[in-house]
C-alpha atoms as a PDB file:
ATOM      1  CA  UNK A   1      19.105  24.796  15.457  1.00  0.00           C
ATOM      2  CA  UNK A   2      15.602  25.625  15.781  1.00  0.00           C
ATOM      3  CA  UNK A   3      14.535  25.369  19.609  1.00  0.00           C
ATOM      4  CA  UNK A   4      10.161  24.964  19.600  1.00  0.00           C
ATOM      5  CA  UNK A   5       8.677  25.563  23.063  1.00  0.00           C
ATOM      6  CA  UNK A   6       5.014  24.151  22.834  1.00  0.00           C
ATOM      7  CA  UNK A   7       2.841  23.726  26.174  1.00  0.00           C
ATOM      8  CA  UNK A   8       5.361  23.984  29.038  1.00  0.00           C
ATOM      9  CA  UNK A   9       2.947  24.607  32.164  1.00  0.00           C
ATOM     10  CA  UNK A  10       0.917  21.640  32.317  1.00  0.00           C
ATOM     11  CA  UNK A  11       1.011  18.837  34.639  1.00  0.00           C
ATOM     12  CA  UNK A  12      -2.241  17.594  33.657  1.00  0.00           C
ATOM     13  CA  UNK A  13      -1.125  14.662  31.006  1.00  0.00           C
ATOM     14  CA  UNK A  14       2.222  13.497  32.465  1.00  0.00           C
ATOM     15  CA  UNK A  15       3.753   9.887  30.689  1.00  0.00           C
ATOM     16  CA  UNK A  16       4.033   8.748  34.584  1.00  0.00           C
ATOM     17  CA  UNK A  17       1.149   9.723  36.999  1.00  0.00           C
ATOM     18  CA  UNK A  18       4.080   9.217  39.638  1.00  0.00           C
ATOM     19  CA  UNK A  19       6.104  12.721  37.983  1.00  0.00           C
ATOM     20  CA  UNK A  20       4.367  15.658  38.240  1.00  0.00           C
ATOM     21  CA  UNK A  21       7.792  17.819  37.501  1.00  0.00           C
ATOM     22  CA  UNK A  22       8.636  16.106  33.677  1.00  0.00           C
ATOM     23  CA  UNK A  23       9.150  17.539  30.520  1.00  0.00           C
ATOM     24  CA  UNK A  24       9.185  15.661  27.010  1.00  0.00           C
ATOM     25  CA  UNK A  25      11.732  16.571  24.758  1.00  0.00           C
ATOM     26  CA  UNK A  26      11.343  15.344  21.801  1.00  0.00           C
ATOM     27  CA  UNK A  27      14.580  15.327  19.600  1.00  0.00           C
ATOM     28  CA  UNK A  28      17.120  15.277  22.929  1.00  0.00           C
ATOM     29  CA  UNK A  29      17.915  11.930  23.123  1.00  0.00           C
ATOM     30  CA  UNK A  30      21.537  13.157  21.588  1.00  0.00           C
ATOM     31  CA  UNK A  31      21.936  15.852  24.358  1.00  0.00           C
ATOM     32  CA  UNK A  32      20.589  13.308  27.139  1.00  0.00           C
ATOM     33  CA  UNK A  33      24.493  13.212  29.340  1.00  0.00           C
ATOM     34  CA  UNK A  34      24.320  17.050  29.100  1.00  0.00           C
ATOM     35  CA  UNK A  35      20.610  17.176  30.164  1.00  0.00           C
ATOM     36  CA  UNK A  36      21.497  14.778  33.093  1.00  0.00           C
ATOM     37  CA  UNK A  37      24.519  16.967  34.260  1.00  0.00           C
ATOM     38  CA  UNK A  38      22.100  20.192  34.200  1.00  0.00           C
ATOM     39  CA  UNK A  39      19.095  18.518  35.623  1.00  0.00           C
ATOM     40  CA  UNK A  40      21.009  16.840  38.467  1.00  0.00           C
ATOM     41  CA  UNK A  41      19.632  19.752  41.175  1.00  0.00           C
ATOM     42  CA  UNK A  42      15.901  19.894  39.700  1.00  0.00           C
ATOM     43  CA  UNK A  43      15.279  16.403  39.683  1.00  0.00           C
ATOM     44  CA  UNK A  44      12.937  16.730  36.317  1.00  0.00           C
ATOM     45  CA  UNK A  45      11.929  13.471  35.091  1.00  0.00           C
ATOM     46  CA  UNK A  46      12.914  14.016  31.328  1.00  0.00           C
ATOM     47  CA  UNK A  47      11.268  12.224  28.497  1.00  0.00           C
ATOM     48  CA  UNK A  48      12.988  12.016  25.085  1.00  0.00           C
ATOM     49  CA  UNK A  49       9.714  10.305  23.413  1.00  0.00           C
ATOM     50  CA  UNK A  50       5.846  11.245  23.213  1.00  0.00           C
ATOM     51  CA  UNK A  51       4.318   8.937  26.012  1.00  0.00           C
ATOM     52  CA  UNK A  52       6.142   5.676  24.962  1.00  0.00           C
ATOM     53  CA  UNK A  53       4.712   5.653  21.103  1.00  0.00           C
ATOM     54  CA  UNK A  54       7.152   5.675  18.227  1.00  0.00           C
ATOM     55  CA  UNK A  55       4.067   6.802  15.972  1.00  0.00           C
ATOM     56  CA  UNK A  56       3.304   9.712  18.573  1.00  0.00           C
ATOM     57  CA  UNK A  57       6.554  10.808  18.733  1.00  0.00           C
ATOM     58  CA  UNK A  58       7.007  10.920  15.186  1.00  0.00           C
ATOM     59  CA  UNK A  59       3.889  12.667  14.355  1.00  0.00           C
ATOM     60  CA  UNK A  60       4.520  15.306  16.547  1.00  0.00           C
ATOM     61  CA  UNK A  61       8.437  15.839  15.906  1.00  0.00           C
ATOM     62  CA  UNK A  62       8.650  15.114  12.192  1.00  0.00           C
ATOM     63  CA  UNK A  63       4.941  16.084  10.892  1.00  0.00           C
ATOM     64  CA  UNK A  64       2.612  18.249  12.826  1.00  0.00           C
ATOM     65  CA  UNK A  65       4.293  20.746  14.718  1.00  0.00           C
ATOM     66  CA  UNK A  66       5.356  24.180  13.948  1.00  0.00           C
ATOM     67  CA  UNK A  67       8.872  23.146  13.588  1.00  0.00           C
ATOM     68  CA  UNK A  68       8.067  20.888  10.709  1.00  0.00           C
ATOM     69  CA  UNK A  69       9.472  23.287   7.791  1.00  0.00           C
ATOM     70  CA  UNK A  70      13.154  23.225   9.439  1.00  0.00           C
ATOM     71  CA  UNK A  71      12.816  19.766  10.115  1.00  0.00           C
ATOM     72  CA  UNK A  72      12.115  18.752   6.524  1.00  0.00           C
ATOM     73  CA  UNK A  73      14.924  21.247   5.140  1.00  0.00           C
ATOM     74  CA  UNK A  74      17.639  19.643   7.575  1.00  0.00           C
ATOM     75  CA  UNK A  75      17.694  22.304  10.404  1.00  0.00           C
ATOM     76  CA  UNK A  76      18.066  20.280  13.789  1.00  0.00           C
ATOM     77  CA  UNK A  77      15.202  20.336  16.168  1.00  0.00           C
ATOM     78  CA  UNK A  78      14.406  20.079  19.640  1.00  0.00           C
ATOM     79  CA  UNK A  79      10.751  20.318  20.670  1.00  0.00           C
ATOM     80  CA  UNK A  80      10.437  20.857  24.537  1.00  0.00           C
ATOM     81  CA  UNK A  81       6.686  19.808  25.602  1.00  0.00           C
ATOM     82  CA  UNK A  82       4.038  19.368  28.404  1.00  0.00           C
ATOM     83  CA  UNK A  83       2.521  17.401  26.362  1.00  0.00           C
ATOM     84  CA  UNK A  84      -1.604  17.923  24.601  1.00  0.00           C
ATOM     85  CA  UNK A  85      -4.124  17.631  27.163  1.00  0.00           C
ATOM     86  CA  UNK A  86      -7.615  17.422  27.280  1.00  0.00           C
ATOM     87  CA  UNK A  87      -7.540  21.596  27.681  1.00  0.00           C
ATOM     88  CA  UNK A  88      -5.452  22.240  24.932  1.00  0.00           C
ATOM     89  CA  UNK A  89      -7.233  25.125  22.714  1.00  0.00           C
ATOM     90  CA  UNK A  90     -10.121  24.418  24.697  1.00  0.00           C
ATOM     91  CA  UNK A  91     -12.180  26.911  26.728  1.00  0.00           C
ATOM     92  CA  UNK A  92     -10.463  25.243  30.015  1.00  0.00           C
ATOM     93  CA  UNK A  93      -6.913  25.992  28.684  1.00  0.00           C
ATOM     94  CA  UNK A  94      -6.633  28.755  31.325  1.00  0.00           C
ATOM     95  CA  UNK A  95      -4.146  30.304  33.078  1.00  0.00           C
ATOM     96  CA  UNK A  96      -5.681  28.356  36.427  1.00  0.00           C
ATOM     97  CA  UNK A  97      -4.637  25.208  34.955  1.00  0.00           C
ATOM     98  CA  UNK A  98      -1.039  26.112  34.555  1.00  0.00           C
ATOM     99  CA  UNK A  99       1.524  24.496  37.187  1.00  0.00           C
ATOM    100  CA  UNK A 100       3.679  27.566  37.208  1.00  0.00           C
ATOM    101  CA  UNK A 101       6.570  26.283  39.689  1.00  0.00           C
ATOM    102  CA  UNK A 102       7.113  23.297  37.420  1.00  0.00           C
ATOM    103  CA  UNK A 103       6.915  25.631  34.796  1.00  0.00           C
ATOM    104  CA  UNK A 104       9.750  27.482  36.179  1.00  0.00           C
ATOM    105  CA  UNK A 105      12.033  24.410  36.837  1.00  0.00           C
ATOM    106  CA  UNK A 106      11.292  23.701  32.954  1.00  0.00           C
ATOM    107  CA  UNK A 107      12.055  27.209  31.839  1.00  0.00           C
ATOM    108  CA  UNK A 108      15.302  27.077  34.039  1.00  0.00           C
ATOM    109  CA  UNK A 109      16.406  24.178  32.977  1.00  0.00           C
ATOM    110  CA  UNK A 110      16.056  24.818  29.167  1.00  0.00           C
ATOM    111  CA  UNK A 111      18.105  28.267  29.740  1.00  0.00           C
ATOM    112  CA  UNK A 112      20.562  26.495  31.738  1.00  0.00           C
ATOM    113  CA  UNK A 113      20.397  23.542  28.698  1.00  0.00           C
ATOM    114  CA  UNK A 114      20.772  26.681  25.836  1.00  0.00           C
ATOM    115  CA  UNK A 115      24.039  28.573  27.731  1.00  0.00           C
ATOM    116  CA  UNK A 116      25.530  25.315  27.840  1.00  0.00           C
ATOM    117  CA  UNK A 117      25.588  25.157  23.816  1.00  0.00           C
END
């Protein structure tokens, strides 16, 4: 299983302006009653789709991202995501614009998702 962690600290482009503390992961939607038994204590509001859009989701899990090779030989996938904002590569993709105690509850929660293989 490949595992692709792609833009976990931002809060600026969440699917629901009323979650700051999500995290879109795209591929999960198998693992979704194990992510709901380790995520019962955070309370992170877990996507398993790119902001609602079939076409999003499947240009960024099957075609575009760095996981792409595996995914076309077979390997399983799951891409864990903040989703692209409007900083992304961009001079204003700084360290300032980084939520780093949602960040943490992501990170935890994936390591807490990963010993529970």
């Amino acid at each position: 299983m490949i595992v692709n962690l792609d833009i976990l600290g931002s809060t600026l482009a969440p699917p629901d302006k009323f979650w700051k503390n999500y995290l879109i992961v795209l591929g999960g939607a198998p693992y979704q009653q194990r992510f709901d038994r380790i995520n019962s204590d955070k309370a992170i509001h877990l996507y398993y789709d790119y902001y609602g859009s079939r076409s999003f989701t499947d240009l960024f899990y099957r075609k575009v991202s760095d996981h792409k090779v595996f995914f076309d030989r077979g390997v399983p996938v799951l891409m864990f995501t903040s989703g692209i904002t409007l900083n992304t590569n961009r001079e204003g993709d700084t360290f300032e614009s980084l939520d780093y105690s949602v960040f943490a509850d992501r990170v935890d929660l994936i390591s807490r998702w990963l010993q529970a293989l």
